[in-house]
Protein backbone atom coordinates (compact mmCIF):
# COMPACT_ATOMS: atom_id res chain seq x y z
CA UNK A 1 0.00 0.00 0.00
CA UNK A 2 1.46 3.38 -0.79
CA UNK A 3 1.00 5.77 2.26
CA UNK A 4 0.00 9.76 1.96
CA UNK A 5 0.33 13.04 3.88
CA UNK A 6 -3.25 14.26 4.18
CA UNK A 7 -2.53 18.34 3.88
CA UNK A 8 -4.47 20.90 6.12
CA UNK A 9 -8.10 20.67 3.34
CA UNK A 10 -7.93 17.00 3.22
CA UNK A 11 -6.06 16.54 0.12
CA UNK A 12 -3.25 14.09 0.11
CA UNK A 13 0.41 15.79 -0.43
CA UNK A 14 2.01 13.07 -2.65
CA UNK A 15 0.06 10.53 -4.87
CA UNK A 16 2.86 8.29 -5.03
CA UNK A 17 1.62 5.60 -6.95
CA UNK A 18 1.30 7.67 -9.78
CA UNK A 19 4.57 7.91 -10.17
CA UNK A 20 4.57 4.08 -11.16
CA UNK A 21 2.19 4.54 -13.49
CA UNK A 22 3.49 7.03 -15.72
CA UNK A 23 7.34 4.97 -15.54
CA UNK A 24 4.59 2.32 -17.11
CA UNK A 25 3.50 4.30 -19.52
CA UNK A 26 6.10 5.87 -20.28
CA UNK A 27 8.30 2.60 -21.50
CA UNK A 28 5.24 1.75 -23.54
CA UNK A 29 5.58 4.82 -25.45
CA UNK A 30 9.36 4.45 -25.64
CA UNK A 31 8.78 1.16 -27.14
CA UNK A 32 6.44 2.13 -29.91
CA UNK A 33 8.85 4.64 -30.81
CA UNK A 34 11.54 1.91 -31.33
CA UNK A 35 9.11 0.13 -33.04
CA UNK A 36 8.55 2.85 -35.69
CA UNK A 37 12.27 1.90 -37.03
CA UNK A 38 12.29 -1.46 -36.18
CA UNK A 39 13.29 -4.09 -39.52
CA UNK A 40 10.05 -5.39 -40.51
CA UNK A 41 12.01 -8.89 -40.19
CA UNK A 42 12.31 -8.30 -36.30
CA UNK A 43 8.40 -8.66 -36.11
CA UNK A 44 5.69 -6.44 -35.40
CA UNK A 45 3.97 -6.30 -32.13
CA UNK A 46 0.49 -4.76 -31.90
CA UNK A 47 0.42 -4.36 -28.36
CA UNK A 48 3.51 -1.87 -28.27
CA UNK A 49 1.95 -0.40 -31.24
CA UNK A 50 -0.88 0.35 -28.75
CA UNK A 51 1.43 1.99 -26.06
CA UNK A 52 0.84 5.17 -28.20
CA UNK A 53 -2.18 5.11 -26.84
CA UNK A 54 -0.47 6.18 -23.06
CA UNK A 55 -0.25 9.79 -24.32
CA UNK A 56 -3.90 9.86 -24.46
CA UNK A 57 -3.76 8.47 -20.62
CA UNK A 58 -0.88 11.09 -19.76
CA UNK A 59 -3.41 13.69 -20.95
CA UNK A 60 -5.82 12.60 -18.33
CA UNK A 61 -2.77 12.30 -15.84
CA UNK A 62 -2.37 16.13 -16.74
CA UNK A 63 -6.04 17.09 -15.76
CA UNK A 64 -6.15 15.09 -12.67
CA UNK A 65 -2.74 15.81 -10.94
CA UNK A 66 -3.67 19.96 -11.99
CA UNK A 67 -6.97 19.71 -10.63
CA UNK A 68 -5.38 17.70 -7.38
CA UNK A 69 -2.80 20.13 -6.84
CA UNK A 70 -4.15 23.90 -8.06
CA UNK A 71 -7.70 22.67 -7.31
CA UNK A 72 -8.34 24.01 -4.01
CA UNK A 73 -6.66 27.24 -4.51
CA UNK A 74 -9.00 28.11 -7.34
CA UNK A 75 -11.73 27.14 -5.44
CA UNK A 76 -10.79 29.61 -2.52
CA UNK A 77 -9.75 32.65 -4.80
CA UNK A 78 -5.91 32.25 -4.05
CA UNK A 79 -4.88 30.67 -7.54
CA UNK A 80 -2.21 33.01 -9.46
CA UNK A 81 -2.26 32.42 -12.74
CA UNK A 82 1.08 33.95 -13.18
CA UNK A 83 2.97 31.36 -10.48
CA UNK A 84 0.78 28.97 -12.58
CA UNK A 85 2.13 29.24 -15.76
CA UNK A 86 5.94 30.06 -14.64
CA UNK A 87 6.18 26.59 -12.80
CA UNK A 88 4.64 25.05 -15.85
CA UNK A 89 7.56 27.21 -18.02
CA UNK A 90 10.03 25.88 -15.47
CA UNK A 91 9.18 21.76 -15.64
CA UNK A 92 8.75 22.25 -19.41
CA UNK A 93 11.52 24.26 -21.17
CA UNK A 94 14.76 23.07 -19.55
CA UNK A 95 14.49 19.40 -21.22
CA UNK A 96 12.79 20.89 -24.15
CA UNK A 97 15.47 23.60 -25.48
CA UNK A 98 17.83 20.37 -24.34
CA UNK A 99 16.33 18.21 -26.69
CA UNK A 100 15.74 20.53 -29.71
CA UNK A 101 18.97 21.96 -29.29
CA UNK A 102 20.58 18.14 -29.69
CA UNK A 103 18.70 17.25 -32.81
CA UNK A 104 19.94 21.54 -33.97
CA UNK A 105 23.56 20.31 -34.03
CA UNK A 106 22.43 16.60 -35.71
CA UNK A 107 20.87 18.49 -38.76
CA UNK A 108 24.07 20.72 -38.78
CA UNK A 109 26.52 18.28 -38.48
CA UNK A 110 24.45 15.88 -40.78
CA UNK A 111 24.37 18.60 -43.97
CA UNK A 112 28.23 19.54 -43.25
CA UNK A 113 29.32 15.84 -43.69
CA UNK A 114 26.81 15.41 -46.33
CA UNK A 115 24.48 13.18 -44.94
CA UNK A 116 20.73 12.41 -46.77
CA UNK A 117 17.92 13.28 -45.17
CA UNK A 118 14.14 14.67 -45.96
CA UNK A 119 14.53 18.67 -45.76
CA UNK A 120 10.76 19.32 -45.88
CA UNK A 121 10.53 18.38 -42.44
CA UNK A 122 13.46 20.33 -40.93
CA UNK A 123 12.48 23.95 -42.12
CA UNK A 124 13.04 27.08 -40.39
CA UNK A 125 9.07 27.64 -40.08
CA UNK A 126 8.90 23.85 -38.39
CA UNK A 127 12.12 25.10 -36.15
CA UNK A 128 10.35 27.89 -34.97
CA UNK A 129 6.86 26.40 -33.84
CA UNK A 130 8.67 23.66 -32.35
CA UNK A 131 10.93 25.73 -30.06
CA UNK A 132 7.46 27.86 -29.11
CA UNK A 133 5.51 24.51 -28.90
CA UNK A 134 2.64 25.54 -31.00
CA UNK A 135 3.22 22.76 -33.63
CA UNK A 136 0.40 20.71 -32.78
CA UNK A 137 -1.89 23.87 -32.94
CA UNK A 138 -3.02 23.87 -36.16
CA UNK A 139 -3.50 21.73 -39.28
CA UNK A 140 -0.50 20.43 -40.83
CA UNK A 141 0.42 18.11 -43.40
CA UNK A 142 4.37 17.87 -42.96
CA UNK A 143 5.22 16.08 -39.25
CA UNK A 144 7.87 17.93 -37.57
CA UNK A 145 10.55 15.94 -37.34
CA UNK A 146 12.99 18.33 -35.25
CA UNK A 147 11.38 16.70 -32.14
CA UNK A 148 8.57 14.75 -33.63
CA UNK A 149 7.24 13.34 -30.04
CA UNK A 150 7.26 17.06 -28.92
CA UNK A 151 3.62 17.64 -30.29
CA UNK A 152 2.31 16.26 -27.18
CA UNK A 153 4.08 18.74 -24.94
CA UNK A 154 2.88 21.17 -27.79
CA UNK A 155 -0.81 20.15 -27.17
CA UNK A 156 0.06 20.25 -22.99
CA UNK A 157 1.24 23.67 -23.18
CA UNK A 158 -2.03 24.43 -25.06
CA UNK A 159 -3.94 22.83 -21.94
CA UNK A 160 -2.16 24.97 -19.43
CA UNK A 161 -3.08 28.21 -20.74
CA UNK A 162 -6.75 27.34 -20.82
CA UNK A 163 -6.60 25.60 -17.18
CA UNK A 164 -8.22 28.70 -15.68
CA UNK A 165 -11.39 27.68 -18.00
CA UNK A 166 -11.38 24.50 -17.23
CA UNK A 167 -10.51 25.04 -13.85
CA UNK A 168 -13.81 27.05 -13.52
CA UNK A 169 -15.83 25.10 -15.29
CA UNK A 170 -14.71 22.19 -12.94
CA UNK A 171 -15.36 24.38 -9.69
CA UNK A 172 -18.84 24.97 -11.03
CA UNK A 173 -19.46 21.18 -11.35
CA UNK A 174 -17.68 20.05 -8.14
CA UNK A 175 -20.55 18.79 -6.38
CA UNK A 176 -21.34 17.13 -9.25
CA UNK A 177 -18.53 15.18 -10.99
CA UNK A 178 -20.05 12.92 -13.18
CA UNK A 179 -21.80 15.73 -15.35
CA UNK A 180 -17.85 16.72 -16.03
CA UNK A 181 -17.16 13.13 -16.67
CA UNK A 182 -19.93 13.08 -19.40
CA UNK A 183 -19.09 16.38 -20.90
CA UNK A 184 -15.17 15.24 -21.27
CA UNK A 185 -16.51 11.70 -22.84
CA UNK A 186 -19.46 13.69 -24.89
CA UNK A 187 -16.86 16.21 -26.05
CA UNK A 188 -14.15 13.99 -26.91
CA UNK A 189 -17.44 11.97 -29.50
CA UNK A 190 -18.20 15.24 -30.61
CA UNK A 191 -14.43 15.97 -31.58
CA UNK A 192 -13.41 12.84 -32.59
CA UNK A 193 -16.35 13.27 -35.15
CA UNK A 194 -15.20 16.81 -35.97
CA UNK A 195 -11.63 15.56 -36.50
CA UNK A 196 -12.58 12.65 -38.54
CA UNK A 197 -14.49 14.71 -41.58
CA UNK A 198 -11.48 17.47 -41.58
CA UNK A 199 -8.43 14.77 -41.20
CA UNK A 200 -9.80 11.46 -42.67
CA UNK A 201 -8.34 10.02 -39.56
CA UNK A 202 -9.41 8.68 -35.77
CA UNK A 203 -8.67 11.42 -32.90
CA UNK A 204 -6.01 9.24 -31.50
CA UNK A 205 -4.20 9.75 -34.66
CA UNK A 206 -3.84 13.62 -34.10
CA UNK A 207 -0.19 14.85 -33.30
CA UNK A 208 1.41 17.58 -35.31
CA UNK A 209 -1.83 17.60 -37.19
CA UNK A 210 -4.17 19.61 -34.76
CA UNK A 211 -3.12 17.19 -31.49
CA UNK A 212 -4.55 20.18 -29.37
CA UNK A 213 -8.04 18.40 -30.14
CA UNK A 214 -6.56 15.52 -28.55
CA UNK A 215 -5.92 16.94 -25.02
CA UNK A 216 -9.26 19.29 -24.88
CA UNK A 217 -11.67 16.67 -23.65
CA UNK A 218 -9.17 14.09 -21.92
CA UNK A 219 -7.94 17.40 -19.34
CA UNK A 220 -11.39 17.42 -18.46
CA UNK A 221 -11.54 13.67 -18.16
CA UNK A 222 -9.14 13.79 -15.81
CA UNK A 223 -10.23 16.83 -13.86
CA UNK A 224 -13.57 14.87 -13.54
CA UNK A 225 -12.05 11.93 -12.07
């Protein structure tokens, strides 16, 4: 059993077991990304090809931990929307500049020694909304590849500037949880729907292409829960 530190409103300091559940998830995604360049000879494994899927659970992850932690202080008039989105600047960028910065001095290095590779995907334009993680806002036929995973912290960042929203539509509803529950599941049908007419594909297939859609009704899944 994993024990918790009740704080002074009731609410438990540290949901510890989470943190075994996102490791989980996590490999699963790390896996289907291996997959993706995997020989075809090596096999093909439909359950890893599934772990995508775990973004759409990190999503919900997202909505619950933000309503468990900045909850309360909305509720009581004491959230500060500035703190709010400085902390979420702070656990984002660091790894993120890190990261696109690494595959920056690949694409350099790679064109200096010559190296093939597809240049649609590594424009200046694709550089740009990648380092300001607004790649997955819009429609968009070209994936891009300087940090193709990074749509979903693209589509996070997206959530966390509309968490005062949803944070108030959630205090509204408090007493009455399920009704949020049935909006997130109603909304994500409705979207899903939506997405399929514009994209020709399922929601769970939007990334680069408009992956904010993705996030919108699983944040408010897991603010429900």
């Amino acid at each position: 059993m994993t024990s918790v530190t009740p704080t002074r409103d009731g609410y438990p300091a540290d949901l510890r077991a989470l943190t075994s559940l996102r490791a989980f998830l996590a490999v699963g995604v790390v896996l289907f990304h291996y997959q993706l360049q995997w020989d075809p000879a090596l096999g093909f494994s439909p359950i890893i090809e599934r772990s995508r899927l775990a973004v759409d659970v990190f999503f919900m992850l997202s909505g619950f931990i933000l309503a468990h932690v900045y909850g309360p202080a909305f509720a009581a008039g004491a959230f500060s929307y500035r703190r709010f989105i400085v902390a979420r600047i702070a656990r984002l960028y660091p790894l993120h500049l890190a990261v696109l910065g690494g595959v920056l001095v690949m694409v350099i290095v790679a064109g200096a020694a010559g190296v093939q590779y597809d240049p649609a995907t590594y424009t200046l334009e694709g550089f740009i909304k990648t380092l300001l993680l607004v790649q997955a806002w819009l429609p968009s036929l070209v994936g891009y590849n300087w940090s193709g995973p990074l749509w979903s912290l693209s589509a996070e960042w997206f959530a966390y500037l509309l968490f005062p929203v949803y944070a108030l539509i959630a205090t509204k509803l408090k007493t009455r949880p399920w009704i949020l529950l049935l909006l997130g599941i109603f909304g994500f049908i409705v979207v899903d729907a939506v997405y399929g007419q514009m994209s020709g594909k399922v929601l769970p297939r939007a990334e680069d292409d408009m992956g904010i859609l993705r996030i919108l009704p699983e944040f408010l899944i897991g603010m429900a829960l």
